[in-house]
C-alpha atoms as a PDB file:
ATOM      1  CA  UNK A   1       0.000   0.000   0.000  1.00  0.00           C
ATOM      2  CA  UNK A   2       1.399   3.773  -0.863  1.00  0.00           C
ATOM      3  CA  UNK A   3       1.845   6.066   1.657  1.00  0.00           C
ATOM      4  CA  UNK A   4       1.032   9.043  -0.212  1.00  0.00           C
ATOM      5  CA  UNK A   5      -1.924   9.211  -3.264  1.00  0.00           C
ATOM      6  CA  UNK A   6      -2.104  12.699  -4.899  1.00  0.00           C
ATOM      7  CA  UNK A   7      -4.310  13.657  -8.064  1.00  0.00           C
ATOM      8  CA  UNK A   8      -5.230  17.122  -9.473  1.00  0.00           C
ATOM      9  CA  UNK A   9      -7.840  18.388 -12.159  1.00  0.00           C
ATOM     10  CA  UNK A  10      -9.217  21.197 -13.318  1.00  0.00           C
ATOM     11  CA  UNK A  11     -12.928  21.355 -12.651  1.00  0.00           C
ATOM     12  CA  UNK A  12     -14.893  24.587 -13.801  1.00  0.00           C
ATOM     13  CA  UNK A  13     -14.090  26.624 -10.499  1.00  0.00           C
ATOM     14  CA  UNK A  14     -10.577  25.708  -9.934  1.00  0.00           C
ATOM     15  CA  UNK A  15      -7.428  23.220 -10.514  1.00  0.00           C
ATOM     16  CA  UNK A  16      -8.135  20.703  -7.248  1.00  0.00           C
ATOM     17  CA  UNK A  17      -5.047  18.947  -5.949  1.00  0.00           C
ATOM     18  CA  UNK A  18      -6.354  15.848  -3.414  1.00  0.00           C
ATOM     19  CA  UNK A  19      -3.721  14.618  -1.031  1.00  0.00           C
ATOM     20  CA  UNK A  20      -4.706  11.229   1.236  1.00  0.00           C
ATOM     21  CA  UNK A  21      -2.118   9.480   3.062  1.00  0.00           C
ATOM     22  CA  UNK A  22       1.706  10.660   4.789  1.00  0.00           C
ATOM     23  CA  UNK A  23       3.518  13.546   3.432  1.00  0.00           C
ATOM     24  CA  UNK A  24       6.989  13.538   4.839  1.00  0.00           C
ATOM     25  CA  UNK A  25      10.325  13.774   3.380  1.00  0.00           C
ATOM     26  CA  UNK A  26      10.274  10.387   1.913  1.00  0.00           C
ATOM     27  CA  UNK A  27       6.862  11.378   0.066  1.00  0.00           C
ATOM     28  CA  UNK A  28       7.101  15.469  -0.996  1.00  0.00           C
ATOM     29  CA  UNK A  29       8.635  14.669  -4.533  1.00  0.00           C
ATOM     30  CA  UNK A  30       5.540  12.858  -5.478  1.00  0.00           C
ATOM     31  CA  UNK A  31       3.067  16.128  -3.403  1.00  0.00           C
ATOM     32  CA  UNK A  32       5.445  18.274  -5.071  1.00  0.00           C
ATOM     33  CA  UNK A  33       5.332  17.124  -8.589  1.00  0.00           C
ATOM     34  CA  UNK A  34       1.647  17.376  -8.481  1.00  0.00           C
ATOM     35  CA  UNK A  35       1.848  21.092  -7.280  1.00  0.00           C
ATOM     36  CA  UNK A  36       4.345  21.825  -9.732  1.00  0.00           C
ATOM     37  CA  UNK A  37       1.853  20.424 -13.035  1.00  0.00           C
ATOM     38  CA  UNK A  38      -1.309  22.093 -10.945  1.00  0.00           C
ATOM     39  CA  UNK A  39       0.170  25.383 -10.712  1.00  0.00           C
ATOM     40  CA  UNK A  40       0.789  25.642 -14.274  1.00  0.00           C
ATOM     41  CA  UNK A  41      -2.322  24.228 -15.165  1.00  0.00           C
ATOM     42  CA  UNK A  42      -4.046  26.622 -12.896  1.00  0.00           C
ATOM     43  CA  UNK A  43      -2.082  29.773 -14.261  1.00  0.00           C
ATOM     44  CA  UNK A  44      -4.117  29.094 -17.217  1.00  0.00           C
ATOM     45  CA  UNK A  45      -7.089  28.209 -16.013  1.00  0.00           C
ATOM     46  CA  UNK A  46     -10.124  31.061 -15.862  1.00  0.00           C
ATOM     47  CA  UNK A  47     -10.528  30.857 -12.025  1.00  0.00           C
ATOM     48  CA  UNK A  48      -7.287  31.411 -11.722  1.00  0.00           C
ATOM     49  CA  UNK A  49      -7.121  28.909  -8.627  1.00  0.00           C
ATOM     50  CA  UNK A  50      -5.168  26.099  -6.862  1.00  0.00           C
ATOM     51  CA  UNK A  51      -7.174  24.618  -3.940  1.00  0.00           C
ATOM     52  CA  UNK A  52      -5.040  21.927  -2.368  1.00  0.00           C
ATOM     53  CA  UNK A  53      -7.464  19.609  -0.610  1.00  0.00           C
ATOM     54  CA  UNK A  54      -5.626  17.943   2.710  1.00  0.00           C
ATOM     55  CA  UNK A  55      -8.800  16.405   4.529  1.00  0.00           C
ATOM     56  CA  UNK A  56      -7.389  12.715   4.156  1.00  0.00           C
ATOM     57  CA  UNK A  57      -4.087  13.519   4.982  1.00  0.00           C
ATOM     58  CA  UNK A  58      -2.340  11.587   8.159  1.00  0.00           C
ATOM     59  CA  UNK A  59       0.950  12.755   8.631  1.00  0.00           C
ATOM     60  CA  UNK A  60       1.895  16.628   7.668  1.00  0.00           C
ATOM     61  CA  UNK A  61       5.753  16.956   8.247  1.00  0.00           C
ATOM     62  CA  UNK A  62       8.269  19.861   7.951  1.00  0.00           C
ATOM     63  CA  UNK A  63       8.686  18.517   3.933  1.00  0.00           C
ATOM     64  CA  UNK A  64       4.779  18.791   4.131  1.00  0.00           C
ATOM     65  CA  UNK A  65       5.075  23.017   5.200  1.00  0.00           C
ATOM     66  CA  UNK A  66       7.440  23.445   3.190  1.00  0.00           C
ATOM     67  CA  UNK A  67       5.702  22.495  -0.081  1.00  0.00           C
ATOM     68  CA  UNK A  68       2.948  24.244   0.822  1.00  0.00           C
ATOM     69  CA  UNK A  69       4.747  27.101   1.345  1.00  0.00           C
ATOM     70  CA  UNK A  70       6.468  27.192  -1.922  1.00  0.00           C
ATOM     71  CA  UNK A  71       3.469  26.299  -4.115  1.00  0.00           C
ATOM     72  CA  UNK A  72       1.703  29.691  -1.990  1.00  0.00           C
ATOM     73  CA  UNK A  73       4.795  31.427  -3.450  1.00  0.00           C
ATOM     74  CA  UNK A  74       4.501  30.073  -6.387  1.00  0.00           C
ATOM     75  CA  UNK A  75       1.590  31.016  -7.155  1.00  0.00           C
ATOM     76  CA  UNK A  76       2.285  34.737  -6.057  1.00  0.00           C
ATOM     77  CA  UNK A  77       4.774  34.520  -9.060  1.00  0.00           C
ATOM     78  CA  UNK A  78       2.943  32.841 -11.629  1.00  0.00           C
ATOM     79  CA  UNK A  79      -0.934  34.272 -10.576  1.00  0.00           C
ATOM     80  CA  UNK A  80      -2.993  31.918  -8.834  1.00  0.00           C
ATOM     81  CA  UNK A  81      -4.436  32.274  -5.718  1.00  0.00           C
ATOM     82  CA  UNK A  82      -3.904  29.214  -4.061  1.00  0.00           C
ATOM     83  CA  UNK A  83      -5.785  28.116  -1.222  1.00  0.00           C
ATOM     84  CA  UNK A  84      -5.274  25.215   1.295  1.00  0.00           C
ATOM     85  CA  UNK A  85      -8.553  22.799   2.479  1.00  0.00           C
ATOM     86  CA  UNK A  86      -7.659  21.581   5.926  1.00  0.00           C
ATOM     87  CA  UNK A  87     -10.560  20.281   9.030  1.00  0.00           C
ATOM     88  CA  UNK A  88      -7.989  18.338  11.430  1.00  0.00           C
ATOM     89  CA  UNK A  89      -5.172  18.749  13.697  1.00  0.00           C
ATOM     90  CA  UNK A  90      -3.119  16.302  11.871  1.00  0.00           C
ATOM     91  CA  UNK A  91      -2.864  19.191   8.957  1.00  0.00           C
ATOM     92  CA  UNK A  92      -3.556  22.572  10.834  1.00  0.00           C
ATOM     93  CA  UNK A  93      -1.184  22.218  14.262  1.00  0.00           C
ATOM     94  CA  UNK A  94       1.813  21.537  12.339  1.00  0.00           C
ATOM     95  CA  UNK A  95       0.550  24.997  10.438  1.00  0.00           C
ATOM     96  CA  UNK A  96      -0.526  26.813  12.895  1.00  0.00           C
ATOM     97  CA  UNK A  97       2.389  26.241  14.940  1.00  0.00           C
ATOM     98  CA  UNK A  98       4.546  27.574  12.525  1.00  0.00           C
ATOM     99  CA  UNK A  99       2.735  30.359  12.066  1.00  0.00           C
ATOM    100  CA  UNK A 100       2.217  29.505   7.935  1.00  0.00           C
ATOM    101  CA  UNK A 101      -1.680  30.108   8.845  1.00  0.00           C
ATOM    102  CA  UNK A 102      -0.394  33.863   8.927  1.00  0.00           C
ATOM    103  CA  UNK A 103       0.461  33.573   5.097  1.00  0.00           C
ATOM    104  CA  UNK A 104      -1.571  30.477   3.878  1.00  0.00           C
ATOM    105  CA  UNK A 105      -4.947  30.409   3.286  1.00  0.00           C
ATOM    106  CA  UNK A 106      -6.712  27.918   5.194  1.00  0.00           C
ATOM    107  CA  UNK A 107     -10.344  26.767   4.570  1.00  0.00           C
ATOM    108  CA  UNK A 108     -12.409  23.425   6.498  1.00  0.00           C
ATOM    109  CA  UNK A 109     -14.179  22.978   3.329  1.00  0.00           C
ATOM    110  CA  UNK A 110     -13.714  22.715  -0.796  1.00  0.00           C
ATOM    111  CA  UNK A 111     -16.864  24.590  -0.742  1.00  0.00           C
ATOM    112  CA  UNK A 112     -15.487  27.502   1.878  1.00  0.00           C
ATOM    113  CA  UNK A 113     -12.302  27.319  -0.278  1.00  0.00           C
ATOM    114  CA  UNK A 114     -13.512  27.697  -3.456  1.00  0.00           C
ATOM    115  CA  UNK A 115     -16.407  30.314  -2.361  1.00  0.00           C
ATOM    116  CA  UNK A 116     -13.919  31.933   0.077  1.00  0.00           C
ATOM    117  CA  UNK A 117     -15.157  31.707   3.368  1.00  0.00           C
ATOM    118  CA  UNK A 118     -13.121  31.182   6.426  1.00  0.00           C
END
């Protein structure tokens, strides 16, 4: 069994990115690759979007921040807003701790993400 499964797509509101599973350093490549190919995909995209869903996620390490952070910037440089969909402590300590929820934006729903309401 993997330890991480990511898939995006482009829907008609934004380029969705679902993460399920452990993102630590031996997993980020794969998380990252996705971001990478979303990002671009969303840069074109109408909406202008990247909502990185992280509801089934397990394990959020240091790698896990830190390609969050990077897609955020990212996305500063390229266009899209992107926007992080996170409901459990597994995902939001390790952020809020950190203080990232400072510069990340943080939603408990797709819906709240993609309609932005915190």
């Amino acid at each position: 069994m993997a330890l991480l499964a990511v898939d995006h797509a482009a829907s008609a509101d934004a380029v969705v990115v679902h993460v399920k599973g452990a993102v630590d350093s031996s997993t980020v490549d794969e998380l990252t690759a996705h971001l990478t190919a979303a990002l671009k995909l969303a840069a074109k995209h109408p909406a202008r979007l990247l909502v990185v869903a992280l509801q089934a996620v397990t394990f959020f390490g240091s790698a896990a921040l830190n390609a969050m952070l990077n897609c955020h910037e990212g996305g500063k440089e390229t266009g899209p807003s992107v926007r992080l969909v996170a409901n459990h402590d597994n995902v939001l300590r390790p952020i809020e701790v950190t203080e990232l929820d400072q510069i990340l934006e943080v939603y408990p729903t797709l819906s709240d993400a993609l309609q932005r309401k915190r």
